[in-house]
PDB file of N, CA and C in Angstrom:
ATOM      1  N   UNK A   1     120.490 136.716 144.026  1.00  0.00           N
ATOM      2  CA  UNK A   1     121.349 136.520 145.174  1.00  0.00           C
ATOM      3  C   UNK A   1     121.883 135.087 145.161  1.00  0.00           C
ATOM      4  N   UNK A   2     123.478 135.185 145.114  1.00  0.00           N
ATOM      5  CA  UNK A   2     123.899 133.729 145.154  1.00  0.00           C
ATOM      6  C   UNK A   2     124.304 132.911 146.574  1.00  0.00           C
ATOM      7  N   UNK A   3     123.792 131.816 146.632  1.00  0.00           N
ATOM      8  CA  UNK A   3     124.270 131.372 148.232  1.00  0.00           C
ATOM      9  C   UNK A   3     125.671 131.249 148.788  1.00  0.00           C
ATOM     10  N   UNK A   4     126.117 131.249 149.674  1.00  0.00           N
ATOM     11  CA  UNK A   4     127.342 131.277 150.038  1.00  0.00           C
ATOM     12  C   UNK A   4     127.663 130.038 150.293  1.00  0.00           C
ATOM     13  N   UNK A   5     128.034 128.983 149.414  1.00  0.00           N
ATOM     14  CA  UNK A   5     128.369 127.910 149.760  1.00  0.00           C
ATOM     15  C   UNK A   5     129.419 127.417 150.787  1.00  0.00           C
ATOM     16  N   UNK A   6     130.395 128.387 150.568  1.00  0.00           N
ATOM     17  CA  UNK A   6     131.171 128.445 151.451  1.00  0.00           C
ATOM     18  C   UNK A   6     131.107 128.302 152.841  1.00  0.00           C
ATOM     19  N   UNK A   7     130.046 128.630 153.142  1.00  0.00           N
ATOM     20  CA  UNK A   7     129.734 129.054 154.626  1.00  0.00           C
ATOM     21  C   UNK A   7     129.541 127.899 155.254  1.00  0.00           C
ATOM     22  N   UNK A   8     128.562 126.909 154.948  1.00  0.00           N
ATOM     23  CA  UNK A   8     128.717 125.295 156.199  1.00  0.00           C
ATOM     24  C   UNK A   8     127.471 125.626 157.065  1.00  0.00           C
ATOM     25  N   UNK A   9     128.171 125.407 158.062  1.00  0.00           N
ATOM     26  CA  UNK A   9     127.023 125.219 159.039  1.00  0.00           C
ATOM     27  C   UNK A   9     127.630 126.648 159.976  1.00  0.00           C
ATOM     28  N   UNK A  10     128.201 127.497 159.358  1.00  0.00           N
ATOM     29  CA  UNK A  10     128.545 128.272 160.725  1.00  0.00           C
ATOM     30  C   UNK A  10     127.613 129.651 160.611  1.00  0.00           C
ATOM     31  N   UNK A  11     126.108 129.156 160.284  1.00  0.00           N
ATOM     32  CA  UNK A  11     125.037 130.125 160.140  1.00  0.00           C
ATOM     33  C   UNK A  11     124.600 129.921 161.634  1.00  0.00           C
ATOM     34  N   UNK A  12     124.810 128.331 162.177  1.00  0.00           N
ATOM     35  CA  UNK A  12     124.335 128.012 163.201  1.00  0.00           C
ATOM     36  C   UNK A  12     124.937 128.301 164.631  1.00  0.00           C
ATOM     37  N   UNK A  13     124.231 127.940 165.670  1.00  0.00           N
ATOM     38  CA  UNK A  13     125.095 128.640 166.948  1.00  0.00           C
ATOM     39  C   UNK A  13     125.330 126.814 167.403  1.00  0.00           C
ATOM     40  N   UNK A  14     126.418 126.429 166.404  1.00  0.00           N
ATOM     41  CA  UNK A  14     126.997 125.027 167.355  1.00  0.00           C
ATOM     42  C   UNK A  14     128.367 124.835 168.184  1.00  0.00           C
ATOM     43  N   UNK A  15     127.396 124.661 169.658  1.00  0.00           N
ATOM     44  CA  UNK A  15     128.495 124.287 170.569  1.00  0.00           C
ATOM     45  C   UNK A  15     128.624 122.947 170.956  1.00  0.00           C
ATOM     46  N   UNK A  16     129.856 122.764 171.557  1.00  0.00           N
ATOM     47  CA  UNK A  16     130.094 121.446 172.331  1.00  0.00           C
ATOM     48  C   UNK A  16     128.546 120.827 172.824  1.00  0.00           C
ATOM     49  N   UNK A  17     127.554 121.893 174.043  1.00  0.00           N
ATOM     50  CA  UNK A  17     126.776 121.360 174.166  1.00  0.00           C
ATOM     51  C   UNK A  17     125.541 120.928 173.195  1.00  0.00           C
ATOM     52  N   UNK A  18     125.577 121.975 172.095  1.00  0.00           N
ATOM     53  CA  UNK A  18     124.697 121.394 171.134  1.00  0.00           C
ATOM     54  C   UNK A  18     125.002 119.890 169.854  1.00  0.00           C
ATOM     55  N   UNK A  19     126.075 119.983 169.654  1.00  0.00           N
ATOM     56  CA  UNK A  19     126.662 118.496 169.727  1.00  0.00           C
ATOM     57  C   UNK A  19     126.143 117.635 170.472  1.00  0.00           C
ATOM     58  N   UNK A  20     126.481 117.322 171.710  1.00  0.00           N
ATOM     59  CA  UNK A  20     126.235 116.538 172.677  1.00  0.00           C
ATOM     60  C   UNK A  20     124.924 115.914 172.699  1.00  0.00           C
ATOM     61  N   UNK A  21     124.157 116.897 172.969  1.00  0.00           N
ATOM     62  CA  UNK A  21     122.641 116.688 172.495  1.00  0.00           C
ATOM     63  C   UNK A  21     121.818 116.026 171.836  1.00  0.00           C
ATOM     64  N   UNK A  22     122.475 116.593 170.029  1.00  0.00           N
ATOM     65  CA  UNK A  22     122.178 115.436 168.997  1.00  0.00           C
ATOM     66  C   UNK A  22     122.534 114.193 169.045  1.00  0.00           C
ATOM     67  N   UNK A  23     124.023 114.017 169.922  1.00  0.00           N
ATOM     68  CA  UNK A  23     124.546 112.976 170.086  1.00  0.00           C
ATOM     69  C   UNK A  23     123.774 111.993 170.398  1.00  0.00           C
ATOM     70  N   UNK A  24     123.509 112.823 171.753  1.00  0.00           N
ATOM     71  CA  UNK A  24     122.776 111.882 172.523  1.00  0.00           C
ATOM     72  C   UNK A  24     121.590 111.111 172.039  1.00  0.00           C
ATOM     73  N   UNK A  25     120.737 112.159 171.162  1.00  0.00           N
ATOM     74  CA  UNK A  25     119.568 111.710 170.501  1.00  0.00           C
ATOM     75  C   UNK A  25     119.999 110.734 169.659  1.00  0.00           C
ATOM     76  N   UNK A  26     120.911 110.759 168.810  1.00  0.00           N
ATOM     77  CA  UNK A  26     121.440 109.322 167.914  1.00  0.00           C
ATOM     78  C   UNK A  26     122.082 108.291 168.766  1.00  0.00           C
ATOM     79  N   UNK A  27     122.536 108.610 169.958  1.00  0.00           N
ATOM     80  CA  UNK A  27     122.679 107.170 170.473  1.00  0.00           C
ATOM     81  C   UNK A  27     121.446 106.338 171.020  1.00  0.00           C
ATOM     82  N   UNK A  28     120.295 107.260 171.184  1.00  0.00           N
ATOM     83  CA  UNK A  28     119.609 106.868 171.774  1.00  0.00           C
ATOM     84  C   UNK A  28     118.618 106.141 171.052  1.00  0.00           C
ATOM     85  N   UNK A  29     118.453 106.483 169.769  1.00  0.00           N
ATOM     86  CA  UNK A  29     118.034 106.041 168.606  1.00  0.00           C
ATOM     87  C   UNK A  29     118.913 104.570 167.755  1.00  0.00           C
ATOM     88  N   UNK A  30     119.838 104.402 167.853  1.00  0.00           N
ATOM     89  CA  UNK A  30     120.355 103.753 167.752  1.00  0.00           C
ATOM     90  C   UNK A  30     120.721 102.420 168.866  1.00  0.00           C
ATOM     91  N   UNK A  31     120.192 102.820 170.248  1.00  0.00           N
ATOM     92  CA  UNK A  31     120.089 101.783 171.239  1.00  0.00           C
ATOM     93  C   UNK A  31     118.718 100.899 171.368  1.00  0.00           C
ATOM     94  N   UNK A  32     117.846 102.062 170.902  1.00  0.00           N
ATOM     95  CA  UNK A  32     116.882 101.291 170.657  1.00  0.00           C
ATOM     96  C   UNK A  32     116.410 100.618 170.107  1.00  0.00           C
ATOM     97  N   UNK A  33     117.140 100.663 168.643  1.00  0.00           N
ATOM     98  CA  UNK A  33     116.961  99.844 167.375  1.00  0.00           C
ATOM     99  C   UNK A  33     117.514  98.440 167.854  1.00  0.00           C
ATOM    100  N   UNK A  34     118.928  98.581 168.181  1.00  0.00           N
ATOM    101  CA  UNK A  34     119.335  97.310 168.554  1.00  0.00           C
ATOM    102  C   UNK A  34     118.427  96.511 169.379  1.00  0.00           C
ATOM    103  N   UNK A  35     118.168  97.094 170.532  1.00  0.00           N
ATOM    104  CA  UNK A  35     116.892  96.753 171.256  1.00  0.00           C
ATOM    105  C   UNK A  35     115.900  96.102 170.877  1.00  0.00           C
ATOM    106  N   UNK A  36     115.448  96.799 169.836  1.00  0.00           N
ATOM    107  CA  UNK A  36     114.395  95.686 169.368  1.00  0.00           C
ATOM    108  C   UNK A  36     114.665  94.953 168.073  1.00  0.00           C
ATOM    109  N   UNK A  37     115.651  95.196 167.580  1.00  0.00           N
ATOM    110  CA  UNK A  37     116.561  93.617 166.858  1.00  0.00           C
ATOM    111  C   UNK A  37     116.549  92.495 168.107  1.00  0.00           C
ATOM    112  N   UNK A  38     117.286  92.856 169.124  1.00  0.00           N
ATOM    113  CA  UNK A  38     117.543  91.833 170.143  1.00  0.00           C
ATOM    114  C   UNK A  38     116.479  90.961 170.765  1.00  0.00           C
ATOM    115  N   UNK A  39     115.457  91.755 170.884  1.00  0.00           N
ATOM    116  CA  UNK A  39     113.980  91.454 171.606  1.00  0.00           C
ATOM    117  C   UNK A  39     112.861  92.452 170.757  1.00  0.00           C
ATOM    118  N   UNK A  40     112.674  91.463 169.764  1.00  0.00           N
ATOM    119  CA  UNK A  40     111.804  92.526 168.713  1.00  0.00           C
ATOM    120  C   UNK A  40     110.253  92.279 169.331  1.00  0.00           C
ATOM    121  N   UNK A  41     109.133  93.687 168.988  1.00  0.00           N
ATOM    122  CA  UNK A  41     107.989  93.364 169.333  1.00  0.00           C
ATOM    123  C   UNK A  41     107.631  94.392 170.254  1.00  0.00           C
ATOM    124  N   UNK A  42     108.481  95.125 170.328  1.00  0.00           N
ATOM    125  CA  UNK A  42     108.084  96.538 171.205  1.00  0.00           C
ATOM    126  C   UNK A  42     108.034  97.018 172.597  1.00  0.00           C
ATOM    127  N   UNK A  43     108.129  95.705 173.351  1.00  0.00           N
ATOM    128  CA  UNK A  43     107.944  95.768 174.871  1.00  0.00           C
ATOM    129  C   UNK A  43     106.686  96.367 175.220  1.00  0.00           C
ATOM    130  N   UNK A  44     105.497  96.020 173.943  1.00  0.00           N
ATOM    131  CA  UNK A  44     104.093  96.543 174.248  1.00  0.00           C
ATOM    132  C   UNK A  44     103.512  96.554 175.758  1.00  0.00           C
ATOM    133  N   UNK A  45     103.037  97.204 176.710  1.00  0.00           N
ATOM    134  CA  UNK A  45     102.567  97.132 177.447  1.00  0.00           C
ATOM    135  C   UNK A  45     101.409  97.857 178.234  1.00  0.00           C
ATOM    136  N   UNK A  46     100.927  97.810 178.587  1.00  0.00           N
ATOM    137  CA  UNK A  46      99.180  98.830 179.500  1.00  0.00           C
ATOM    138  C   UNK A  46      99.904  99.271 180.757  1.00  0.00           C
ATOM    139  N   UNK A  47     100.142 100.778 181.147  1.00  0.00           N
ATOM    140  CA  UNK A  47     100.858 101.385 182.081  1.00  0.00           C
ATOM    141  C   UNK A  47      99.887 101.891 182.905  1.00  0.00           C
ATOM    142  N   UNK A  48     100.346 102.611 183.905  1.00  0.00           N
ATOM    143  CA  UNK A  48     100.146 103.379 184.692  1.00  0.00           C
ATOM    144  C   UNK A  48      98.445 104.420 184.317  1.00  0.00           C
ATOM    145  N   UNK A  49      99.015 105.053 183.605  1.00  0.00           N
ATOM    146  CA  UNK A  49      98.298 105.635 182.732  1.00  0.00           C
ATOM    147  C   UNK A  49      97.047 105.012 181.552  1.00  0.00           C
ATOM    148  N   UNK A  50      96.971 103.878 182.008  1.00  0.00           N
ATOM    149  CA  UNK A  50      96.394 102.793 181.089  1.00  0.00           C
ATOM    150  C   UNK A  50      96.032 102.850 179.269  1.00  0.00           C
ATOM    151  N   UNK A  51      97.920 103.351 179.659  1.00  0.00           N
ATOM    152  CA  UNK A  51      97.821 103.753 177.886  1.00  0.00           C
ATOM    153  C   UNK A  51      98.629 102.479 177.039  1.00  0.00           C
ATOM    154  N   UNK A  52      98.786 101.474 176.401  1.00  0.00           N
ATOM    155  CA  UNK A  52      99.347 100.499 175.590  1.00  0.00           C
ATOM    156  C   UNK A  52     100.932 101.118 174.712  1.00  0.00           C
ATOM    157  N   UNK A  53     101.794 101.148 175.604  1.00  0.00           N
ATOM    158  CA  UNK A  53     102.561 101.856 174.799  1.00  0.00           C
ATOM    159  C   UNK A  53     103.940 100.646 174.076  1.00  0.00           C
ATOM    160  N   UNK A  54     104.796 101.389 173.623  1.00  0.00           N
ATOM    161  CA  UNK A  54     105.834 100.139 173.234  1.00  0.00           C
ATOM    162  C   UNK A  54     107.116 101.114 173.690  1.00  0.00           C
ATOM    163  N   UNK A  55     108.109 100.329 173.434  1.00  0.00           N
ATOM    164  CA  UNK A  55     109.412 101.319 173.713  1.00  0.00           C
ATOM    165  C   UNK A  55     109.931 103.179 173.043  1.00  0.00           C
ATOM    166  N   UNK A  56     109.844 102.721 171.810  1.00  0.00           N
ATOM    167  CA  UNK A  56     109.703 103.820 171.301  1.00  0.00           C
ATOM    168  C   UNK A  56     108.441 104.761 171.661  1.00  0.00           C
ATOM    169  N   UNK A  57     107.758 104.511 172.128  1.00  0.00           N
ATOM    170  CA  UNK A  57     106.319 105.574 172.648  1.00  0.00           C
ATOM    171  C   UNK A  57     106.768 106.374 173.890  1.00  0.00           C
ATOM    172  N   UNK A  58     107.646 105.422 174.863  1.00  0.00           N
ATOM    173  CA  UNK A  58     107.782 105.577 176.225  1.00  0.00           C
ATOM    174  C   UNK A  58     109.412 106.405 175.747  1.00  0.00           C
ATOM    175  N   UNK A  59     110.324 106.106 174.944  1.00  0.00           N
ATOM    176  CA  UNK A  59     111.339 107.441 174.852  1.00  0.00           C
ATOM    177  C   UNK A  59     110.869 108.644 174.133  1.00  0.00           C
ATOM    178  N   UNK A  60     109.979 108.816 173.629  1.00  0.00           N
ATOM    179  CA  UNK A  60     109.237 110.004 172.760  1.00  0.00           C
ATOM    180  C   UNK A  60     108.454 110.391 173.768  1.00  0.00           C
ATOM    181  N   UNK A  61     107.884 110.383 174.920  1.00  0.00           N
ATOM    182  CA  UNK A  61     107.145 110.593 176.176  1.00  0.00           C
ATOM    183  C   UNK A  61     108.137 111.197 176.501  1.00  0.00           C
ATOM    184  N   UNK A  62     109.135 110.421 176.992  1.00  0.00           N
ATOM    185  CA  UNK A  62     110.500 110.845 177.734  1.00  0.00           C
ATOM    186  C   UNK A  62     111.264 111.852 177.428  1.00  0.00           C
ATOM    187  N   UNK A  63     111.353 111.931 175.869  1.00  0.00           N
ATOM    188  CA  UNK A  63     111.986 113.071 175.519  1.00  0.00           C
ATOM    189  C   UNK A  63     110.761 114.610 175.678  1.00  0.00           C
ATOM    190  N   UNK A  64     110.154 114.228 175.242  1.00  0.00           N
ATOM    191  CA  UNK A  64     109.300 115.231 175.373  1.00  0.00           C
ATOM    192  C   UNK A  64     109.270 115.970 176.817  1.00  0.00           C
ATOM    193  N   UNK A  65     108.934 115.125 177.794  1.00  0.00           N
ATOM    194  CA  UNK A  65     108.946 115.219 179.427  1.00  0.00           C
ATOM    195  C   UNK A  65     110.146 116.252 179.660  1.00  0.00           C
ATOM    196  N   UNK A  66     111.675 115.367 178.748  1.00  0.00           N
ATOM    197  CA  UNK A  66     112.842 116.277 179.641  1.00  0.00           C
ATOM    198  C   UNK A  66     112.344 117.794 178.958  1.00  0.00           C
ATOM    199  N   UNK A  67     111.833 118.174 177.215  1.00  0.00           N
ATOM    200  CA  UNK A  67     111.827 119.485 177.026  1.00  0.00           C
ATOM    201  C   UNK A  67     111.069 120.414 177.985  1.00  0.00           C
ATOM    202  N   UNK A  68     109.700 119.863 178.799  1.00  0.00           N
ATOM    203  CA  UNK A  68     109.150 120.457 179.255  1.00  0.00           C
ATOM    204  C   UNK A  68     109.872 120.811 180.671  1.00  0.00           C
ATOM    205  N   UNK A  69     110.540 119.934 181.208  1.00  0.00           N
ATOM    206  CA  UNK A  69     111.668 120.017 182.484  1.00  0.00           C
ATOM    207  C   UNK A  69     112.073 120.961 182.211  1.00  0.00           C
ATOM    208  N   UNK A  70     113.072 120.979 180.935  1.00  0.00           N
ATOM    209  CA  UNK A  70     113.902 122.179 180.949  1.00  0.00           C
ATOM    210  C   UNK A  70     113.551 123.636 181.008  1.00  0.00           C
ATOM    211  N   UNK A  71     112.245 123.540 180.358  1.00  0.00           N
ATOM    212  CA  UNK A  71     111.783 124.565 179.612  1.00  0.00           C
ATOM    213  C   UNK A  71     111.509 125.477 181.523  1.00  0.00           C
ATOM    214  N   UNK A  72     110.301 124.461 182.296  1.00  0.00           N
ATOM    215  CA  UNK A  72     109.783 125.058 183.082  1.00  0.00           C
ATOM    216  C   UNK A  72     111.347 125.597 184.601  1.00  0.00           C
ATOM    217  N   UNK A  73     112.073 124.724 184.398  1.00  0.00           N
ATOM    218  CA  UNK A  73     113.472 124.905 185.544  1.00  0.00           C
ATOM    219  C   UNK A  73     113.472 125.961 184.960  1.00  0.00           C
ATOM    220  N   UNK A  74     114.110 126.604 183.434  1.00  0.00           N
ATOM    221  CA  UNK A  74     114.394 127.801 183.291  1.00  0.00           C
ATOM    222  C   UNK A  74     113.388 128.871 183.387  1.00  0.00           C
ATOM    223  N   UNK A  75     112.222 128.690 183.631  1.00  0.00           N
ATOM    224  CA  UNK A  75     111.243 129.244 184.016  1.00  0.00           C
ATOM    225  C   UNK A  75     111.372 129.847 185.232  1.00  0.00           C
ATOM    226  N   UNK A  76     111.669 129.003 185.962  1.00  0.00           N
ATOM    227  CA  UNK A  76     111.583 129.224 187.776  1.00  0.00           C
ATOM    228  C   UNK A  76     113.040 129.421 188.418  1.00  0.00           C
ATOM    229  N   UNK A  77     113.531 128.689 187.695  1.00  0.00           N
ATOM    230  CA  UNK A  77     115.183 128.476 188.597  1.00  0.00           C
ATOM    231  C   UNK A  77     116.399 128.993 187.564  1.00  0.00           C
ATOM    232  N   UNK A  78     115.907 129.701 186.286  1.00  0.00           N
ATOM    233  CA  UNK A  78     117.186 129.844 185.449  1.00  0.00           C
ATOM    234  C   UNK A  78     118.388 128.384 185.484  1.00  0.00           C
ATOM    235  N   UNK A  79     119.380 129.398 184.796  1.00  0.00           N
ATOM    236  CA  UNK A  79     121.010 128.539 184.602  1.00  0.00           C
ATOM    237  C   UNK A  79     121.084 128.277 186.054  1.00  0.00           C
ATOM    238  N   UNK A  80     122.461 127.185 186.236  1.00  0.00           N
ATOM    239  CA  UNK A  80     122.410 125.542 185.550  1.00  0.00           C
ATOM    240  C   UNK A  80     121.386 125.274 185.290  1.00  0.00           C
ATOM    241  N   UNK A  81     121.619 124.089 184.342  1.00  0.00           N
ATOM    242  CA  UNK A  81     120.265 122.936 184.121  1.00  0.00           C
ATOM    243  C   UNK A  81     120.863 121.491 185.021  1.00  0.00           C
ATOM    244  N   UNK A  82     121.738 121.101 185.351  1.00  0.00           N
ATOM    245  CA  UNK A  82     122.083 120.273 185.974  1.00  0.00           C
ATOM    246  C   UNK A  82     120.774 119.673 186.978  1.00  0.00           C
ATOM    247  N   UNK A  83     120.301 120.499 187.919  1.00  0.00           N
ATOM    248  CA  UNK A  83     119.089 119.898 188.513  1.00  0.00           C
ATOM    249  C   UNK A  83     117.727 119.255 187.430  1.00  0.00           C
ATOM    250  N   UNK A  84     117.396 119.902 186.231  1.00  0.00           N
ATOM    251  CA  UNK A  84     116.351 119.442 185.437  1.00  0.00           C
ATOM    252  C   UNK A  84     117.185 118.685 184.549  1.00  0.00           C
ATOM    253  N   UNK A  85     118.262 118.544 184.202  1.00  0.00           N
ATOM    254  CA  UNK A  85     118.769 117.467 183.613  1.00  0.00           C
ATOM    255  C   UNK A  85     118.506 115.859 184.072  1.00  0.00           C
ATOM    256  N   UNK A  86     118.996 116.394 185.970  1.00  0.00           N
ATOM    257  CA  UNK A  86     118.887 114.703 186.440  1.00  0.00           C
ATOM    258  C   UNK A  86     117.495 114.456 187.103  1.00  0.00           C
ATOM    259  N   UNK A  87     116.573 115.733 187.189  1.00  0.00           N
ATOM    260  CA  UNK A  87     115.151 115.439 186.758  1.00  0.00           C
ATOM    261  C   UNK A  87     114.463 114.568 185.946  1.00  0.00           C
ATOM    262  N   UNK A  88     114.708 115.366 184.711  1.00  0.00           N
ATOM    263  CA  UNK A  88     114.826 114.560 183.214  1.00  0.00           C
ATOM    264  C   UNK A  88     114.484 112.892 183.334  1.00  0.00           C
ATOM    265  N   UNK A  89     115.830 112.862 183.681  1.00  0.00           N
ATOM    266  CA  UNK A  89     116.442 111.595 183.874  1.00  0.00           C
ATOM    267  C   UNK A  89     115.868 110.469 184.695  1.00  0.00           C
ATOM    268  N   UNK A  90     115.257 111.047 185.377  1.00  0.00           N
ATOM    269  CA  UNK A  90     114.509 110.370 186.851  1.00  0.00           C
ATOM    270  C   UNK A  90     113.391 109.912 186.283  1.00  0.00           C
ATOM    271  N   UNK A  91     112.868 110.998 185.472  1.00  0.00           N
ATOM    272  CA  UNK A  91     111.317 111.045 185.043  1.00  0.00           C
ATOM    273  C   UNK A  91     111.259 109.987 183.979  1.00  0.00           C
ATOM    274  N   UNK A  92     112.717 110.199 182.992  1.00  0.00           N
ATOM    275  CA  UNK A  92     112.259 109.141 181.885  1.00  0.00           C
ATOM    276  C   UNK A  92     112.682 107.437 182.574  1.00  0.00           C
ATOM    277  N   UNK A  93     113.096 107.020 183.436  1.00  0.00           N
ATOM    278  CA  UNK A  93     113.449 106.211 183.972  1.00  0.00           C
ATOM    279  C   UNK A  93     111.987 105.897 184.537  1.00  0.00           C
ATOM    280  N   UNK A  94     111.401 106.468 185.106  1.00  0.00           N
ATOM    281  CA  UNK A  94     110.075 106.239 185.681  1.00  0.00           C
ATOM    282  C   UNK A  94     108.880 105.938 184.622  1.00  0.00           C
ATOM    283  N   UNK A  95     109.294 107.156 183.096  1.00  0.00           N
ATOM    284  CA  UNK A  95     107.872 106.816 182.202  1.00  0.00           C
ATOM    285  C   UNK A  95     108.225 105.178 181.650  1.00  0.00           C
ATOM    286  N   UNK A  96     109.617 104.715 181.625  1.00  0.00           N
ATOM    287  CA  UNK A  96     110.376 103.619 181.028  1.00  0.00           C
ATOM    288  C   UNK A  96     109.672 101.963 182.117  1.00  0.00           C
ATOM    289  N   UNK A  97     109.524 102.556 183.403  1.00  0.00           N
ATOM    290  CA  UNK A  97     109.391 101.427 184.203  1.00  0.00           C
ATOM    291  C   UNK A  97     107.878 101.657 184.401  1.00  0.00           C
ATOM    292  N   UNK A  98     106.846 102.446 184.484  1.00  0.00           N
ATOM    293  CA  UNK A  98     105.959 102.172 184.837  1.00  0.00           C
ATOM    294  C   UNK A  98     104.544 102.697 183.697  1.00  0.00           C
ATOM    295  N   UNK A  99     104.995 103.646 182.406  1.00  0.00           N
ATOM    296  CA  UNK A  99     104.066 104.347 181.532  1.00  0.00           C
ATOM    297  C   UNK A  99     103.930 102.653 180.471  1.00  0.00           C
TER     298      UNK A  99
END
């Protein structure tokens, strides 16, 4: 069986919003880098949680946090995500200022 080279990526189901997404994940990856070019050293700190984390610990928390947001809104509340989006958002703002 020969592969269909031809084909690309349209095995995949990519939309605008799944774009967006990755986007987001590479900007976010990319803000942080600068970040700690700018102020290198991690923004190590002992939180809330009295766990020692650095920046990158606290957006990998964060991201994680929004999957479980999403996951459980569509659990309980279905489509939109708009409310667990700016959930999300709240939450990683909070693991950012106080985890």
């Amino acid at each position: 069986m020969q592969p269909n080279i031809g084909a690309g990526l349209s095995w995949m189901a990519w939309t605008w919003q799944t774009a967006l997404f990755f986007g987001v994940i590479v900007l976010l990856l990319v803000a942080m880098t600068l970040w700690e070019i700018r102020k290198p050293g991690g923004g190590e700190r002992r939180g809330v949680l009295g766990l020692v984390t650095t920046r990158g610990d606290r957006l990998f928390i964060s991201l994680l946090a929004a999957g479980y947001v999403h996951l459980l809104w569509l659990a309980f509340f279905g489509t939109p995500l708009w409310g667990a989006s700016a959930l999300a958002l709240t939450l990683a703002l909070l693991v950012f200022r106080y985890v």
